[in-house]
N, C-alpha and C. Protein backbone atom coordinates (compact mmCIF):
# COMPACT_ATOMS: atom_id res chain seq x y z
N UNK A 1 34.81 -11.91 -0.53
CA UNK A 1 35.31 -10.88 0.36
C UNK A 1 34.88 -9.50 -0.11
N UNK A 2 35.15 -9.09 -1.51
CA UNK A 2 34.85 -8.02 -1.81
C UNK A 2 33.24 -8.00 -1.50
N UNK A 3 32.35 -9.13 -1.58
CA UNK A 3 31.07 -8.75 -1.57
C UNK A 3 30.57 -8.19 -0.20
N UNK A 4 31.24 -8.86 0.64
CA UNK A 4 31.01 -8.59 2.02
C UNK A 4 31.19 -7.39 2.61
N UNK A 5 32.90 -6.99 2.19
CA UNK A 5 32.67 -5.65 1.61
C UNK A 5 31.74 -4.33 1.73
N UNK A 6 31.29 -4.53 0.30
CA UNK A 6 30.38 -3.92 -0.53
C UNK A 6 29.10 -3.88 1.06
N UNK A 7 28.84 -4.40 1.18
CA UNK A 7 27.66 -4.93 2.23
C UNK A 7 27.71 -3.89 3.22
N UNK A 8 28.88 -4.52 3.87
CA UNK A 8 29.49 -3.46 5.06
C UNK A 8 29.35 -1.99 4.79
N UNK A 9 30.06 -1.53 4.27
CA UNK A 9 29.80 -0.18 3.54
C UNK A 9 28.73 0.15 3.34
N UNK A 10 27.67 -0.55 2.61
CA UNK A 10 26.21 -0.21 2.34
C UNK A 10 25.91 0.43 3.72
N UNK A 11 25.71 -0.54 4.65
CA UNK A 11 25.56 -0.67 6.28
C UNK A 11 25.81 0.42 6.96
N UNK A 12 27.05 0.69 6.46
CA UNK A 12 27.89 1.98 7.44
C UNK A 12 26.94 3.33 6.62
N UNK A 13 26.91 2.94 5.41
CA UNK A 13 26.57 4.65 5.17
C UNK A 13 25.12 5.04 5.56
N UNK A 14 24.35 3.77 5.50
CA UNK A 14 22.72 3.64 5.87
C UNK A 14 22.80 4.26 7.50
N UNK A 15 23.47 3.47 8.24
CA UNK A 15 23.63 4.03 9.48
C UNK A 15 23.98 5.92 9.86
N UNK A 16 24.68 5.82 9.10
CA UNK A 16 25.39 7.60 9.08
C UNK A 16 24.21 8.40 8.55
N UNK A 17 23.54 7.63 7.58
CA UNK A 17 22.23 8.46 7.15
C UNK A 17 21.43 8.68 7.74
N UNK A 18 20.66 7.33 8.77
CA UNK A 18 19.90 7.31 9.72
C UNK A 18 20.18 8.26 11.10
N UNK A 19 21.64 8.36 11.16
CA UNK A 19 22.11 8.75 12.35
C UNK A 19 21.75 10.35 12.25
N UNK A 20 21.46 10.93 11.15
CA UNK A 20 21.54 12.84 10.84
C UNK A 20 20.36 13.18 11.99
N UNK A 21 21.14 14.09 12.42
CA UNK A 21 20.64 15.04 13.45
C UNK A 21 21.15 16.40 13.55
N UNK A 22 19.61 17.11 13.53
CA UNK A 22 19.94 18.48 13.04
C UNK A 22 18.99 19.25 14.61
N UNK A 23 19.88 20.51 14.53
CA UNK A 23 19.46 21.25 15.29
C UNK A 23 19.49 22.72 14.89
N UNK A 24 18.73 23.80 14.86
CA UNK A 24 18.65 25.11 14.33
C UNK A 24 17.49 25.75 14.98
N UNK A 25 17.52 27.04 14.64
CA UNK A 25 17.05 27.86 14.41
C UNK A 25 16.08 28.49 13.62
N UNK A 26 14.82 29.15 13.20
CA UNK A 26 14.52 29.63 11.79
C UNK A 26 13.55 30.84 12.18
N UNK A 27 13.62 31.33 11.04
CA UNK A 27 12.74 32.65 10.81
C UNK A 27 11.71 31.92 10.31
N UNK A 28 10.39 32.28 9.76
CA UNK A 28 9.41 32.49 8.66
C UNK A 28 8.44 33.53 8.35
N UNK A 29 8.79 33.81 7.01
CA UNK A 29 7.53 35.13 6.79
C UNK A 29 6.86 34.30 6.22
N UNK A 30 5.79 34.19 6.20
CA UNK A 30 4.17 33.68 5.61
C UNK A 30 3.63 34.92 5.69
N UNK A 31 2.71 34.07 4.30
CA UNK A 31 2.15 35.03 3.64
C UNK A 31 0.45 34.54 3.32
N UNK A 32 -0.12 34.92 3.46
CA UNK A 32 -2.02 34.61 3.11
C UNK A 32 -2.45 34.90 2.17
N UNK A 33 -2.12 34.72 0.93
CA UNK A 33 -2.33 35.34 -0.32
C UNK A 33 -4.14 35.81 0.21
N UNK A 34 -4.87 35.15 0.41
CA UNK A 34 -6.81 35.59 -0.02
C UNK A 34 -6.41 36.73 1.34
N UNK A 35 -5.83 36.74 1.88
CA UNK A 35 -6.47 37.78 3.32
C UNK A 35 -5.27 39.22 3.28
N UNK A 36 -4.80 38.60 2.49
CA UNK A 36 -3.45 39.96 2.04
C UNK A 36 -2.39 40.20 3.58
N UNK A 37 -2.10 39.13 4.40
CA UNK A 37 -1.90 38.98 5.26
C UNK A 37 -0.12 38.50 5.60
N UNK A 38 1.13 39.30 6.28
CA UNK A 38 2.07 38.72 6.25
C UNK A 38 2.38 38.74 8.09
N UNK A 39 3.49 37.40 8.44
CA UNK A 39 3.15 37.30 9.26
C UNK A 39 4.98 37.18 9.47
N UNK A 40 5.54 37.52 10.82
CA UNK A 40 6.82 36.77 11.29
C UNK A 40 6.77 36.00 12.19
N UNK A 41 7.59 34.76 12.14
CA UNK A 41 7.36 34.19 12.90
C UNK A 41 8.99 33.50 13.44
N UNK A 42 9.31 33.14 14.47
CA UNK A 42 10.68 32.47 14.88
C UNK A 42 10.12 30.74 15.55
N UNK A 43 11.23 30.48 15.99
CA UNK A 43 11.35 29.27 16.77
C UNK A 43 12.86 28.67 16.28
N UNK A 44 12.55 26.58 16.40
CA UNK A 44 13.75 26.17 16.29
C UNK A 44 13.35 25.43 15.54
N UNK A 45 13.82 24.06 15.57
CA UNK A 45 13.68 23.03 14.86
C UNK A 45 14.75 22.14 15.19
N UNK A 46 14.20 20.38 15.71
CA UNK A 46 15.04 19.25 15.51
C UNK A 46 14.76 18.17 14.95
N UNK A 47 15.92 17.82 13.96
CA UNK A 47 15.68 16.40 13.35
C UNK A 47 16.25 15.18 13.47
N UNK A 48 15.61 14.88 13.86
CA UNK A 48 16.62 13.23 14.15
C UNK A 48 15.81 11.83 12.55
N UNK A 49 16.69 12.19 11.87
CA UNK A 49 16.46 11.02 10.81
C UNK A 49 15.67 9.70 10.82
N UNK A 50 15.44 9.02 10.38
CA UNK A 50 14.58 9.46 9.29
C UNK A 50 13.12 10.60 9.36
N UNK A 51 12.70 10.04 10.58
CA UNK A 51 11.04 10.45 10.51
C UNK A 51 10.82 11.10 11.51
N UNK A 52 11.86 11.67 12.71
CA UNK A 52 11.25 12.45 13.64
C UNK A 52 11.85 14.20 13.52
N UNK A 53 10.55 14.56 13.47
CA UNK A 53 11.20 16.61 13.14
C UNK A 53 9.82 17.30 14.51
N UNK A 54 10.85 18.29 14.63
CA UNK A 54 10.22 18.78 16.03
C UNK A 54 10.18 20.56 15.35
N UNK A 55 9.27 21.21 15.00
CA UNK A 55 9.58 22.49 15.11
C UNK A 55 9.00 23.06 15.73
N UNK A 56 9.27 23.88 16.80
CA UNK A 56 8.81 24.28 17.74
C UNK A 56 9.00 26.22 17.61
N UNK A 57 7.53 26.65 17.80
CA UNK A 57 7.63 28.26 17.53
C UNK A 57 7.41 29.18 18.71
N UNK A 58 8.46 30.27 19.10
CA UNK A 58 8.51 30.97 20.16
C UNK A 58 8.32 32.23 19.71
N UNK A 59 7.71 32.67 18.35
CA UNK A 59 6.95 33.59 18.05
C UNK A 59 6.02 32.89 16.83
N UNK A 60 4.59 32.70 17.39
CA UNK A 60 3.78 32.45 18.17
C UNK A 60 3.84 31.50 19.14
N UNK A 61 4.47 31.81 20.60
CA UNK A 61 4.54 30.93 21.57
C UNK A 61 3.43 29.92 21.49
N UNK A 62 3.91 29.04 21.66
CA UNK A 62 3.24 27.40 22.03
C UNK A 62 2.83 26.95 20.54
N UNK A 63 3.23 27.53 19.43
CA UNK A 63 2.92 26.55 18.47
C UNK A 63 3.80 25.98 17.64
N UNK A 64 3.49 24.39 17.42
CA UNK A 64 4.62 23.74 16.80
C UNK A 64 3.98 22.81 16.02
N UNK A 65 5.06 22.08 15.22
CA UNK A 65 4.31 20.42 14.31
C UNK A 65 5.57 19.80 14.83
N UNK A 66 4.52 18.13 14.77
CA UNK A 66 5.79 17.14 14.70
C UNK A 66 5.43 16.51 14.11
N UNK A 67 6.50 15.80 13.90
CA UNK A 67 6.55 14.46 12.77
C UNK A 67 7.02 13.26 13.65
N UNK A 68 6.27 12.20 13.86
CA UNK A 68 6.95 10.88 14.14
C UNK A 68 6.47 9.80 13.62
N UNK A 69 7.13 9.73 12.17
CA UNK A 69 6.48 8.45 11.14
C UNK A 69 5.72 8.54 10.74
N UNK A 70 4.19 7.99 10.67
CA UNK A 70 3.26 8.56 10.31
C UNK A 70 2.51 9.76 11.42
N UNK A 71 2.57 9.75 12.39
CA UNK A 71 1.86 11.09 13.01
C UNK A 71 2.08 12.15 13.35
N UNK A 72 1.04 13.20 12.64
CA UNK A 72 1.67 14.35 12.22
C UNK A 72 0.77 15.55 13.37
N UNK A 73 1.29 15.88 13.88
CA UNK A 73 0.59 17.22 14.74
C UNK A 73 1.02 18.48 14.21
N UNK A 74 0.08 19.34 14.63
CA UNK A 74 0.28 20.57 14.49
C UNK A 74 -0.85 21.59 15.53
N UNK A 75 0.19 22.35 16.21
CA UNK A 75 -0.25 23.17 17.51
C UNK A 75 -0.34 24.77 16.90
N UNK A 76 -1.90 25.31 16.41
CA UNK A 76 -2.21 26.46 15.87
C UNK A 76 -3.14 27.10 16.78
N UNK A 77 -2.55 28.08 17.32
CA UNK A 77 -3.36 29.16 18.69
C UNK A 77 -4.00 27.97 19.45
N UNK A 78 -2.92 27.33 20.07
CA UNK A 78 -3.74 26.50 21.39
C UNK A 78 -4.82 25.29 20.71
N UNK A 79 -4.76 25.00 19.02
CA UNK A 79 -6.20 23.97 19.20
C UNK A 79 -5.00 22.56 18.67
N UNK A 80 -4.77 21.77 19.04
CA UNK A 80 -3.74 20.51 18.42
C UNK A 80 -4.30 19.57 17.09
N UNK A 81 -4.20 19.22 16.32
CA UNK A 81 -4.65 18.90 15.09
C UNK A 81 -3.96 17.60 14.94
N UNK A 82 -4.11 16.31 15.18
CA UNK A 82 -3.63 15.28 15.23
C UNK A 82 -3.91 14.65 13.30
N UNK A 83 -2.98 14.43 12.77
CA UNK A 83 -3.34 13.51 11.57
C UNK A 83 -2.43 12.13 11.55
N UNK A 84 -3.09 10.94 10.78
CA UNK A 84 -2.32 9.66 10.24
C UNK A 84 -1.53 10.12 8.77
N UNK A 85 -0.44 10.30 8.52
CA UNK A 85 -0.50 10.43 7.23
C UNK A 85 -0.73 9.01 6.76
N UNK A 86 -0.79 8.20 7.10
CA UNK A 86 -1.22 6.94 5.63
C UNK A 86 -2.36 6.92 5.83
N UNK A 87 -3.23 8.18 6.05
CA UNK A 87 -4.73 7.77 6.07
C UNK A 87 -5.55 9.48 5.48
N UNK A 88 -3.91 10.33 5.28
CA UNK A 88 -4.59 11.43 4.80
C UNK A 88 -3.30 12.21 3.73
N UNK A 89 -3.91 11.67 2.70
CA UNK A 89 -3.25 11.81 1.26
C UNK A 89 -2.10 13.51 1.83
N UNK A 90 -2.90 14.54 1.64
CA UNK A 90 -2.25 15.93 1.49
C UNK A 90 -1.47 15.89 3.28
N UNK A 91 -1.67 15.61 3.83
CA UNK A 91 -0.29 15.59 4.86
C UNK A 91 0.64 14.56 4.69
N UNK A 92 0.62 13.28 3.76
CA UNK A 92 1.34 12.75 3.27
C UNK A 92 2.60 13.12 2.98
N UNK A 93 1.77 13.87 1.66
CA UNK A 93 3.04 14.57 0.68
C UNK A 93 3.16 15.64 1.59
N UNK A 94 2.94 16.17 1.85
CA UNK A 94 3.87 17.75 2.56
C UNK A 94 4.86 16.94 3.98
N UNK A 95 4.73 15.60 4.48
CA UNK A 95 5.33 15.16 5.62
C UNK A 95 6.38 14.60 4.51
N UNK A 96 5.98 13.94 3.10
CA UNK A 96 7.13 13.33 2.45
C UNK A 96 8.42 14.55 1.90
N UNK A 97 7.81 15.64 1.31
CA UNK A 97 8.66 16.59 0.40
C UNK A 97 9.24 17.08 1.52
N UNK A 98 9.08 17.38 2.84
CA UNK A 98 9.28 18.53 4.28
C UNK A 98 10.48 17.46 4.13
N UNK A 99 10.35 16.06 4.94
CA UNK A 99 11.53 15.27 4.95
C UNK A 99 12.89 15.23 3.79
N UNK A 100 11.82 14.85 3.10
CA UNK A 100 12.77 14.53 1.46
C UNK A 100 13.74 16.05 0.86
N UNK A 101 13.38 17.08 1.23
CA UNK A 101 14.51 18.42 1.05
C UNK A 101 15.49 18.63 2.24
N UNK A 102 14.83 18.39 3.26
CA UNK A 102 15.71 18.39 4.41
C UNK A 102 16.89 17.67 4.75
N UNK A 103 16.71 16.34 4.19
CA UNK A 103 17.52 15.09 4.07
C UNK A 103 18.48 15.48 2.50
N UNK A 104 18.13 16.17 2.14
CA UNK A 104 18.82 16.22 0.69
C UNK A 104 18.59 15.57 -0.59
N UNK A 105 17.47 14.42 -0.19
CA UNK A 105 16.52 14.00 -1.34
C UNK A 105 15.78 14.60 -2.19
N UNK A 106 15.80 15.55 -2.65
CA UNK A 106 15.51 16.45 -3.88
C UNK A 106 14.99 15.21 -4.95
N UNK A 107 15.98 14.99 -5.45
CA UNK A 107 15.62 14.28 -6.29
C UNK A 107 14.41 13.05 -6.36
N UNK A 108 13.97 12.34 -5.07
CA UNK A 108 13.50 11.44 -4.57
C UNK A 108 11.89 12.75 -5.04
N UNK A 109 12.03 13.68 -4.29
CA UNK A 109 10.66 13.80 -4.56
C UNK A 109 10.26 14.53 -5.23
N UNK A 110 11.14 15.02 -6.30
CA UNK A 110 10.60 15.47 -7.37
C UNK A 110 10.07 14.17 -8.38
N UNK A 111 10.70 13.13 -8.27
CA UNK A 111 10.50 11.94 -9.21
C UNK A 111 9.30 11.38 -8.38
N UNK A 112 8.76 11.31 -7.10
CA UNK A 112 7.66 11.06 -6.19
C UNK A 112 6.51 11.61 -6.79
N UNK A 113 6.41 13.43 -7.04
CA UNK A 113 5.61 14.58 -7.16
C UNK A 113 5.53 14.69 -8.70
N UNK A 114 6.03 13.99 -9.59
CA UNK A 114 6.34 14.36 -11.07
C UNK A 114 6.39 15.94 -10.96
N UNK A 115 7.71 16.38 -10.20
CA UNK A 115 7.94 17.59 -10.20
C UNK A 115 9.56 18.07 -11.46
N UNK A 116 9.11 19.28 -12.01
CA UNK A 116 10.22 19.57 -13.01
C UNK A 116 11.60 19.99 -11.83
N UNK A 117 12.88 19.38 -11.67
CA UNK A 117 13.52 19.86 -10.70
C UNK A 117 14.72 20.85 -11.34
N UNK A 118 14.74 21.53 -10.72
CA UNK A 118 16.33 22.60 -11.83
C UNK A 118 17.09 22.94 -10.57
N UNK A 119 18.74 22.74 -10.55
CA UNK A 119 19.52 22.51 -9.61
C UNK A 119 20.34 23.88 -10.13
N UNK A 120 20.95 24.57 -9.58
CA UNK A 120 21.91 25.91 -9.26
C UNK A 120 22.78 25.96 -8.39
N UNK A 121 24.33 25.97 -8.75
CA UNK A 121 25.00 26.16 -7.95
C UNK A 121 25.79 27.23 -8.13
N UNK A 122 25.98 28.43 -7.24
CA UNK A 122 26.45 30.00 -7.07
C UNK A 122 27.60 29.84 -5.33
N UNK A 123 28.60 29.99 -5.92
CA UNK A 123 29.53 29.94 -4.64
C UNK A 123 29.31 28.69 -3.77
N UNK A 124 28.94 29.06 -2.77
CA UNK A 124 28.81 28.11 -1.46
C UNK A 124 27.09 27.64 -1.42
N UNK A 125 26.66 27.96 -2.57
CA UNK A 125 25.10 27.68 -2.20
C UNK A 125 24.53 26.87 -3.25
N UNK A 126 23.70 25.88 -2.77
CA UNK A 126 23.24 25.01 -3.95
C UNK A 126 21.69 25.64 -4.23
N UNK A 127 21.02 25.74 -5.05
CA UNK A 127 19.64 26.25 -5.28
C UNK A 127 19.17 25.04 -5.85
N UNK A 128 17.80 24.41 -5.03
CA UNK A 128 17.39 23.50 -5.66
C UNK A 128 15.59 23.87 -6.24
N UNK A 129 15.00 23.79 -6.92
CA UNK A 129 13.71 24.24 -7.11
C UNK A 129 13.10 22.93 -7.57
N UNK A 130 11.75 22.71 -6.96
CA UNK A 130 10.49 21.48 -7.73
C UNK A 130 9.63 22.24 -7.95
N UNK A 131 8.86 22.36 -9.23
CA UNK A 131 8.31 23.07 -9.61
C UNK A 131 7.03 21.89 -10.95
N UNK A 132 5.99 22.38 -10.71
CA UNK A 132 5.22 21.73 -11.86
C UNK A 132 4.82 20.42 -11.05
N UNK A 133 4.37 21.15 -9.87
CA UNK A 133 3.28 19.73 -9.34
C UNK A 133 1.72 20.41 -9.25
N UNK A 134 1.29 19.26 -9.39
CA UNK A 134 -0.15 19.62 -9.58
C UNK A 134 -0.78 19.29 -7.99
N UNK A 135 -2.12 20.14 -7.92
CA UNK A 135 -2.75 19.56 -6.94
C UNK A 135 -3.40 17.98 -6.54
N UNK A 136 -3.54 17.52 -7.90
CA UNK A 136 -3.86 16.10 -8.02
C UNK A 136 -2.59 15.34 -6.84
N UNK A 137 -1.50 15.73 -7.31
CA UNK A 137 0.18 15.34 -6.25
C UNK A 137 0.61 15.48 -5.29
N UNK A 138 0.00 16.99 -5.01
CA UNK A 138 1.00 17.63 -3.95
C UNK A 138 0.35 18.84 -3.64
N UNK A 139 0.50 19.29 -2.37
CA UNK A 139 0.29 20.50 -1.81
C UNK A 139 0.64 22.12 -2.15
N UNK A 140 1.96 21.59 -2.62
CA UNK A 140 3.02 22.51 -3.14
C UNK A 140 3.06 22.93 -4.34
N UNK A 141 2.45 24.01 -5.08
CA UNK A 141 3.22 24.49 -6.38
C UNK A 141 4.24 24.86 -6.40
N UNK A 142 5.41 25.24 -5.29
CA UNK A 142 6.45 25.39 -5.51
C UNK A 142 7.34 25.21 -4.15
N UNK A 143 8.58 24.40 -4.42
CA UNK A 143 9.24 23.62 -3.50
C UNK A 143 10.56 24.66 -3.73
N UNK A 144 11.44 25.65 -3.11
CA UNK A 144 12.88 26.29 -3.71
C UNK A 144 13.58 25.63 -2.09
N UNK A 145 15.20 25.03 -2.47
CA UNK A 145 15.75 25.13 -0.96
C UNK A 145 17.02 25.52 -1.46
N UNK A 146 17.83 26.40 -0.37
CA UNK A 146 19.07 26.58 -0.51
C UNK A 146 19.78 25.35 0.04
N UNK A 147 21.27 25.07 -0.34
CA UNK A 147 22.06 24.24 0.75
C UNK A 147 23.20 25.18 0.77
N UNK A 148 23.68 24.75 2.20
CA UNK A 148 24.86 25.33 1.76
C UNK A 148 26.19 24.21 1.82
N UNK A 149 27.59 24.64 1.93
CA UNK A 149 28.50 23.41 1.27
C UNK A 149 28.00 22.52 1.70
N UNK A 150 27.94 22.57 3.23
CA UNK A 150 27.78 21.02 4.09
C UNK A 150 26.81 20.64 3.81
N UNK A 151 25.78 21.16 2.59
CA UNK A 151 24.39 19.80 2.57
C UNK A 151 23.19 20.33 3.51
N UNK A 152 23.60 21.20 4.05
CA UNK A 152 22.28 21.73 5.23
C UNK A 152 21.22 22.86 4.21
N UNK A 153 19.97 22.32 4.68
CA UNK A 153 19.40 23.63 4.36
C UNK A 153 19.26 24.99 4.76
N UNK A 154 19.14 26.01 4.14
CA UNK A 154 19.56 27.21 5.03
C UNK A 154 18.59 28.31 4.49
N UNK A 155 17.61 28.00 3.70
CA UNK A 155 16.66 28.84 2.98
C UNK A 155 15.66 28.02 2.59
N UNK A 156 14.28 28.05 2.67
CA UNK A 156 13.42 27.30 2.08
C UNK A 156 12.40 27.92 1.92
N UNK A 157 11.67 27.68 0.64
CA UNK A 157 10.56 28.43 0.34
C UNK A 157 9.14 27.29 -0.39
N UNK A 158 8.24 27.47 0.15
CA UNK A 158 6.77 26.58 0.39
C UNK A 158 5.93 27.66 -0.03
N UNK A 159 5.55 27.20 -1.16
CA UNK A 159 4.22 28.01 -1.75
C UNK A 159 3.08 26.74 -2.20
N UNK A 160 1.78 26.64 -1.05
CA UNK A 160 0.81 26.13 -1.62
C UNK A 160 -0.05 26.32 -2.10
N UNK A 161 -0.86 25.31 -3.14
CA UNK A 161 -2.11 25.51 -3.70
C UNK A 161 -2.94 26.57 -2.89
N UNK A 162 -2.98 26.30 -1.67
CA UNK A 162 -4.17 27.03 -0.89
C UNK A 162 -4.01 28.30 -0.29
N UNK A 163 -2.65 29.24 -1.40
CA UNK A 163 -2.17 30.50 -1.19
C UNK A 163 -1.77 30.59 0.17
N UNK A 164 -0.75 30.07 0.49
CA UNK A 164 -0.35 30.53 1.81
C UNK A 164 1.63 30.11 1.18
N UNK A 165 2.16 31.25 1.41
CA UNK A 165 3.38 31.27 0.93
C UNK A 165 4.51 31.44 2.04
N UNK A 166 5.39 30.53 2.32
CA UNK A 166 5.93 30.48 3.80
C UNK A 166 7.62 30.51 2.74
N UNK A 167 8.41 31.34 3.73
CA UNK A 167 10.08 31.35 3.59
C UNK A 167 10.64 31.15 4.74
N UNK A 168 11.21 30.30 4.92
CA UNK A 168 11.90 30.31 5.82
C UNK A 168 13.52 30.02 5.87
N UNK A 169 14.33 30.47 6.93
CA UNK A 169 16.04 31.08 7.10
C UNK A 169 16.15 30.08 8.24
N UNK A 170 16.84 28.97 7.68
CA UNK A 170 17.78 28.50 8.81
C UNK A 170 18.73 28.71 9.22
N UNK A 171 19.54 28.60 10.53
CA UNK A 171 20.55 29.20 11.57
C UNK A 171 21.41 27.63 11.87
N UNK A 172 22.40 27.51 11.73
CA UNK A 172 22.90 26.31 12.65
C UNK A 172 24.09 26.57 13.80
């Protein structure tokens, strides 16, 4: 009985996990490190767990990425950019770490990325940082997310190898 239990529960919480659905808002300043270039940008963003994320940008109208499992788009001034991630290593990892902070798996992909992870907690805000991935790994030299109580992200900061440094402010 107790095992069955145990089972059930597993079940229920897998489900509740699967079930996360997020809806927001966000800012982003990017940044172009080679072109000395900063940019604002708005839109929204939805997630429905595990693998589908919709962000959609209404400053620069009409451009967005999605995620559904492995296929990854991305809509930059009108040209659409279709990728497989199990067929293209570096959208891989940026479709795995994008998921894996959002979901609250920190830990999952810093141990994924052999990333150094250092956790901070100040009031109502958790500070999580991955730091010390190489390009051989990952896209990212540096992964920072805020949470706040409820587990949501509400600050995130993406700095890649290929100097382009993005922050972004979530709204819920």
């Amino acid at each position: 009985m107790k095992r069955i239990l145990t089972i059930v529960l597993m079940m229920l919480l897998g489900l509740a996990a699967g079930a996360q659905d997020l809806h927001c808002t966000f800012t982003q300043n990017k940044t172009i490190r080679a072109l000395n270039k900063e940019t604002f940008r708005k839109g929204s963003i939805h997630f429905n767990a595990p693998e589908h994320f919709e962000m959609i940008w209404s400053v620069p109208k009409g451009e967005y990425l999605t995620i559904n499992g492995n296929e990854v788009k991305r809509c930059i001034k009108g040209a659409v950019l279709k990728f497989d991630a199990n067929k293209n290593a570096r959208v891989r990892n940026m479709r795995d770490i994008l998921l894996d902070c959002i979901t609250g798996e920190y830990e999952k992909a810093a141990r994924d990325y052999k990333a150094t992870l250092t956790v901070e907690e100040k009031g109502d805000i958790k500070t999580v940082a991955l730091n010390g991935m190489t390009k051989d790994n990952s896209s990212f030299s540096l992964v920072v997310v805020d949470y706040n109580k409820k587990g949501l992200p509400v600050r995130m900061i993406l700095d890649e190898f290929i100097g382009i440094y993005s922050e972004y402010f979530f709204t819920y």
